[in-house]
Protein backbone atom coordinates (compact mmCIF):
# COMPACT_ATOMS: atom_id res chain seq x y z
CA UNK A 1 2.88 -10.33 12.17
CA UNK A 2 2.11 -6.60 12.79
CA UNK A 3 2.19 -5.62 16.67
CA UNK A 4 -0.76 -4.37 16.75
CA UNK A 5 -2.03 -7.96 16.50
CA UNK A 6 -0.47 -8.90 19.38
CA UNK A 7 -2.07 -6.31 21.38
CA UNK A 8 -6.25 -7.08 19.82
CA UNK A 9 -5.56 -10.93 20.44
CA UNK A 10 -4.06 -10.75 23.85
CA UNK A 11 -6.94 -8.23 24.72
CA UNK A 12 -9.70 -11.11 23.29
CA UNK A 13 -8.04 -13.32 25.20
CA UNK A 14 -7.89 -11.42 28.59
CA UNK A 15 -11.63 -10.95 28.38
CA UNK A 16 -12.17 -14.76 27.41
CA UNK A 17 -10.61 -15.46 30.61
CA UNK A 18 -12.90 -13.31 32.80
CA UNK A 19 -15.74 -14.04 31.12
CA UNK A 20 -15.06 -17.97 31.38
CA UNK A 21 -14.24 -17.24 35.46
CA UNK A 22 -17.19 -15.28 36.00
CA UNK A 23 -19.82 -16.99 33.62
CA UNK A 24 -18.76 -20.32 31.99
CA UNK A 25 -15.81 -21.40 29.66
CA UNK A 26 -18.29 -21.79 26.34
CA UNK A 27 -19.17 -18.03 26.87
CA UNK A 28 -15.43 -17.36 25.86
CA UNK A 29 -15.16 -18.90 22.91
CA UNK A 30 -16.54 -16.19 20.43
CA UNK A 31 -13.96 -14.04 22.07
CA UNK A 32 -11.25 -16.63 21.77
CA UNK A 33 -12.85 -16.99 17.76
CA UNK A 34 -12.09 -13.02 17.52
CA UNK A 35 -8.60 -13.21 19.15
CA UNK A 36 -7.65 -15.63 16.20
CA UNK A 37 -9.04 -13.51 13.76
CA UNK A 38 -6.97 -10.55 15.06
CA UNK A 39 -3.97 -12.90 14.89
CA UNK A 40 -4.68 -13.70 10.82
CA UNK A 41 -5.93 -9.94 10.02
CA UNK A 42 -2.32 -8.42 11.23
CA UNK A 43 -0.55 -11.10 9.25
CA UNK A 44 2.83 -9.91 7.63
CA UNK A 45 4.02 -12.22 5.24
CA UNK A 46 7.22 -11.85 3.74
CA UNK A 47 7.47 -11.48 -0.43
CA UNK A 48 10.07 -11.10 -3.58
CA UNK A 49 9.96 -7.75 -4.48
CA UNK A 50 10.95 -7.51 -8.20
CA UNK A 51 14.23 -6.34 -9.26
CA UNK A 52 12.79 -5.10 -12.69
CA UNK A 53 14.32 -1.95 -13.73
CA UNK A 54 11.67 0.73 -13.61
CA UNK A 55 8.79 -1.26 -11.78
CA UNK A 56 6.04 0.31 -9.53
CA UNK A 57 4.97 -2.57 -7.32
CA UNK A 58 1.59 -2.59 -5.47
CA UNK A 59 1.82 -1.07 -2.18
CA UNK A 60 -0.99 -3.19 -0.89
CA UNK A 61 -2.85 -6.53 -1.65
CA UNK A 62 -6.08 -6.84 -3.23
CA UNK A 63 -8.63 -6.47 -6.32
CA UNK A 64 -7.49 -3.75 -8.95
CA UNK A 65 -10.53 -1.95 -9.50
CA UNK A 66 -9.89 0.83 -11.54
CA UNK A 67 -7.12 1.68 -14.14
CA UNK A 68 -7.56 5.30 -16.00
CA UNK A 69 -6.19 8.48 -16.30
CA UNK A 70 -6.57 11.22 -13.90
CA UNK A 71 -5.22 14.92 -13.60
CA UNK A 72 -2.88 15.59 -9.82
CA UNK A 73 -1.79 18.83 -9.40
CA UNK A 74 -2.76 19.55 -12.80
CA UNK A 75 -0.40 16.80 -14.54
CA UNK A 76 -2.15 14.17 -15.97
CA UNK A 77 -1.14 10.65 -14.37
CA UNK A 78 -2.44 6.80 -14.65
CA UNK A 79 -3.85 6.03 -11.65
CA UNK A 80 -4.29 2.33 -10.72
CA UNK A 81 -7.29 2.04 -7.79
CA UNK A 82 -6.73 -1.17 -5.34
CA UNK A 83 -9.52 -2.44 -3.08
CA UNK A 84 -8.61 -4.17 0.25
CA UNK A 85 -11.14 -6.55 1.97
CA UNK A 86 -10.93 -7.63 5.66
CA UNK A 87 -9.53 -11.08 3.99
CA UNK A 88 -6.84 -9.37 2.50
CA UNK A 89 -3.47 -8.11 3.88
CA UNK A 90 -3.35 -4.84 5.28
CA UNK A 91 0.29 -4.30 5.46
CA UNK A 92 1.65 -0.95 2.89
CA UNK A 93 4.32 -1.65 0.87
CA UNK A 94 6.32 1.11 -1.29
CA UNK A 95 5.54 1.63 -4.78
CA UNK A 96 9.23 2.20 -5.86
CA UNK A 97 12.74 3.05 -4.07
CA UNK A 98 13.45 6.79 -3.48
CA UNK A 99 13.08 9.45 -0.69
CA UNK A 100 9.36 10.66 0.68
CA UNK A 101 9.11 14.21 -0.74
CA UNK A 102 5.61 14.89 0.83
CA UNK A 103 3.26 13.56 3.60
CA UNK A 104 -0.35 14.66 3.69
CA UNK A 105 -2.52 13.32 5.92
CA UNK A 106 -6.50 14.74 4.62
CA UNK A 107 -9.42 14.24 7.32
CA UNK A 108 -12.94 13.04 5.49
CA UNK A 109 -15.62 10.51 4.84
CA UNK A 110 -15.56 7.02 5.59
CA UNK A 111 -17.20 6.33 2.32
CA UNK A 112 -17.18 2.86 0.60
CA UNK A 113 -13.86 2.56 -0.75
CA UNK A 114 -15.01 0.57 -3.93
CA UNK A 115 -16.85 3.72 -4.66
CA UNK A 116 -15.17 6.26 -7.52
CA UNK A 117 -15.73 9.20 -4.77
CA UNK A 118 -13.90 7.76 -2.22
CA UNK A 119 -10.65 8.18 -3.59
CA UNK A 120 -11.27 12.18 -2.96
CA UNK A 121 -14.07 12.26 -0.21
CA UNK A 122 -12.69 10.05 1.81
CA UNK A 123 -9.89 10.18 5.07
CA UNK A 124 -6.41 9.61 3.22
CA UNK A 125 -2.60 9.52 3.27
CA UNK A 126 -1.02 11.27 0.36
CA UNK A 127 2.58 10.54 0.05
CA UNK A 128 4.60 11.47 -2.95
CA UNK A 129 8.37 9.06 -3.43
CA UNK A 130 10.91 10.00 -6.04
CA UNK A 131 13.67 8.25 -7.17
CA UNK A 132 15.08 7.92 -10.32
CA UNK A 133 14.06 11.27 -11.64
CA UNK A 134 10.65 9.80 -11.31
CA UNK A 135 7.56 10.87 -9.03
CA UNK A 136 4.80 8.24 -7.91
CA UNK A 137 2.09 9.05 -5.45
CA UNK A 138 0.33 7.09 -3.55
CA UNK A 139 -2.81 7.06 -1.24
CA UNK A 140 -4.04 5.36 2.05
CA UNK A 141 -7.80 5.49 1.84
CA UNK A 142 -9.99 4.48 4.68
CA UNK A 143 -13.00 2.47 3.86
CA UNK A 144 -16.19 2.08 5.52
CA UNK A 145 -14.84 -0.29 8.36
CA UNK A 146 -10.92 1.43 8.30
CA UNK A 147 -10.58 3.86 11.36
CA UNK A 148 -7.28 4.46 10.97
CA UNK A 149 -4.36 4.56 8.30
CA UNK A 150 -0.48 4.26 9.89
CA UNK A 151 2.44 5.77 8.40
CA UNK A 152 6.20 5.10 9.99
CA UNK A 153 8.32 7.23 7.91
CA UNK A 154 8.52 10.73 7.30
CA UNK A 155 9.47 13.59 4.46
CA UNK A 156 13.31 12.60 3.80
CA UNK A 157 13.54 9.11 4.50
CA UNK A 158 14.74 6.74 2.33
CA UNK A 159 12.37 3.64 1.25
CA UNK A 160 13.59 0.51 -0.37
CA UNK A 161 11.27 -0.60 -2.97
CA UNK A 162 8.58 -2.86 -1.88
CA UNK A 163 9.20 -1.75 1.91
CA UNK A 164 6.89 -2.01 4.53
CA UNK A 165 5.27 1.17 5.57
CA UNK A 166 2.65 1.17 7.05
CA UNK A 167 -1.07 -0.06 7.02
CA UNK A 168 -4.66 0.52 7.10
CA UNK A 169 -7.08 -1.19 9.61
CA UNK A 170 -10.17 -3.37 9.03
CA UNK A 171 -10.72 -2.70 4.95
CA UNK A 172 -9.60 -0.10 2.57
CA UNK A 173 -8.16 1.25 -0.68
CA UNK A 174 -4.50 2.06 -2.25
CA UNK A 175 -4.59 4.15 -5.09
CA UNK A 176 -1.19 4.91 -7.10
CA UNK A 177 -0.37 7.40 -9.66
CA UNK A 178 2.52 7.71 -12.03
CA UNK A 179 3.35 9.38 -15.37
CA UNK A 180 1.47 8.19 -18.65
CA UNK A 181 4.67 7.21 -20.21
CA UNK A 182 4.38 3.81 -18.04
CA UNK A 183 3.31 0.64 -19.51
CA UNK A 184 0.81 -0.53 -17.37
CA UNK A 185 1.14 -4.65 -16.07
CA UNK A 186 -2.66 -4.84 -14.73
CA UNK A 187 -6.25 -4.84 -15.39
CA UNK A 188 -10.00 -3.99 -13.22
CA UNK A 189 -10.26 -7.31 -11.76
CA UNK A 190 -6.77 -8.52 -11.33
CA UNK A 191 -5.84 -9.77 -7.79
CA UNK A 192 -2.49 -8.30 -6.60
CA UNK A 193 -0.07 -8.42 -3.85
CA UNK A 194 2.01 -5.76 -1.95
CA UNK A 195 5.63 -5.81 -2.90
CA UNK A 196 5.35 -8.77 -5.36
CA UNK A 197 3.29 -7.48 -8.04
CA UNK A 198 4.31 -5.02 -10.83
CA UNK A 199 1.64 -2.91 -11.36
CA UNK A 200 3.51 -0.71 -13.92
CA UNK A 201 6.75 -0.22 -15.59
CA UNK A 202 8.43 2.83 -15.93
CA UNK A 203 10.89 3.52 -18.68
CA UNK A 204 14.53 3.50 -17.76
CA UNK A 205 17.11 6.08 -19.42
CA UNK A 206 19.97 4.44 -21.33
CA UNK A 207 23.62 5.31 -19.39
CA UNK A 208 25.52 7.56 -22.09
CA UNK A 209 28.67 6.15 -22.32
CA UNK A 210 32.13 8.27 -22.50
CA UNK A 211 33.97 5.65 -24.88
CA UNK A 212 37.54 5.24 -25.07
CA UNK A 213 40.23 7.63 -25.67
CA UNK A 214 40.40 6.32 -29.45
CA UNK A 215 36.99 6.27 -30.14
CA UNK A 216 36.98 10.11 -28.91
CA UNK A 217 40.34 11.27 -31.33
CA UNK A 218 37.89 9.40 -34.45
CA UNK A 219 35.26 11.92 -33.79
């Protein structure tokens, strides 16, 4: 489970006790109700990340909702959009293994984040991992119940693929872009998870090999 789970539960639960010691004990449940919510929402269950050469996992679980092209930075990229409900969980995974090259946090709207606008109007985390002589970007985009997006790494760290992150609270969006040379796994309306899934995969260059010393002379 996340921390911060700990900390909303035990804070429900504080204030079920006061209210049952000042009022009565049924006027605590719906707080006790919300601690265990808290509890399940921060969930952080562990997963097989694949082991497939070239794959961009989802960072996050949820509905795909959008799969199309876009242009970022002026180079055109697939972008695959992923919607995260309050039932879903909230824990951000990394697309691929590599080092963070760039961490941009952009203030906006807390627009619905099944809406096509949010993915630019709205508050976001832009981080950009390469590895592999390959770039993916992706995005932590608050929703209209997500008050804050959490990031624990910074530009030059490492990431494993698949590993944990971050997260968003209380409903959001992951969006991911990668080149157009990927062949793409998903569809709108696929349910995914974080780590597990294989949202795309990216083509892998063939070792050259030296050969042997005769094989060299014969050439």
């Amino acid at each position: 489970m996340v921390r911060d789970g700990y900390f909303y539960g035990a804070g429900c639960v504080l204030a079920a006790v006061i209210v049952a010691w000042l009022a009565a004990w049924p006027y605590a449940i719906p707080l006790l109700l919300l601690a265990a919510f808290f509890l399940w929402f921060f969930r952080d269950p562990e997963r097989q990340i694949s082991t497939l050469p070239g794959a961009v996992v989802s960072p996050g679980d949820g509905k795909v909702t959008d799969v199309s092209q876009v242009a970022s930075g002026g180079t055109p990229r697939n972008r695959i959009s992923i919607f995260l409900s309050v039932f879903d969980v909230h824990v951000n995974r990394s697309p691929i293994a590599g080092v963070i090259r760039d961490v941009r946090y952009r203030r906006g709207k807390f627009l619905n984040a099944m809406g096509a606008n949010s993915a630019e109007e709205n508050e976001q985390n832009i981080v950009t991992v390469e590895g592999d002589g390959r770039t993916v970007i992706f995005k932590q985009i608050a929703g209209l119940i997500a008050r804050r997006i959490v990031f624990n790494f910074k530009v030059g760290d490492h990431v494993a693929c698949g590993e944990r992150v971050g997260l968003i609270k209380f409903g959001s969006r992951v969006d991911v872009l990668f080149d157009r040379d990927a062949a793409i796994q998903v569809k709108s309306g696929d349910r995914v998870k974080g780590g597990a899934t294989v949202l795309a995969l990216l083509p892998v260059a063939q070792p050259v090999h030296a050969g042997t010393a005769g094989e060299r002379e014969a050439h």
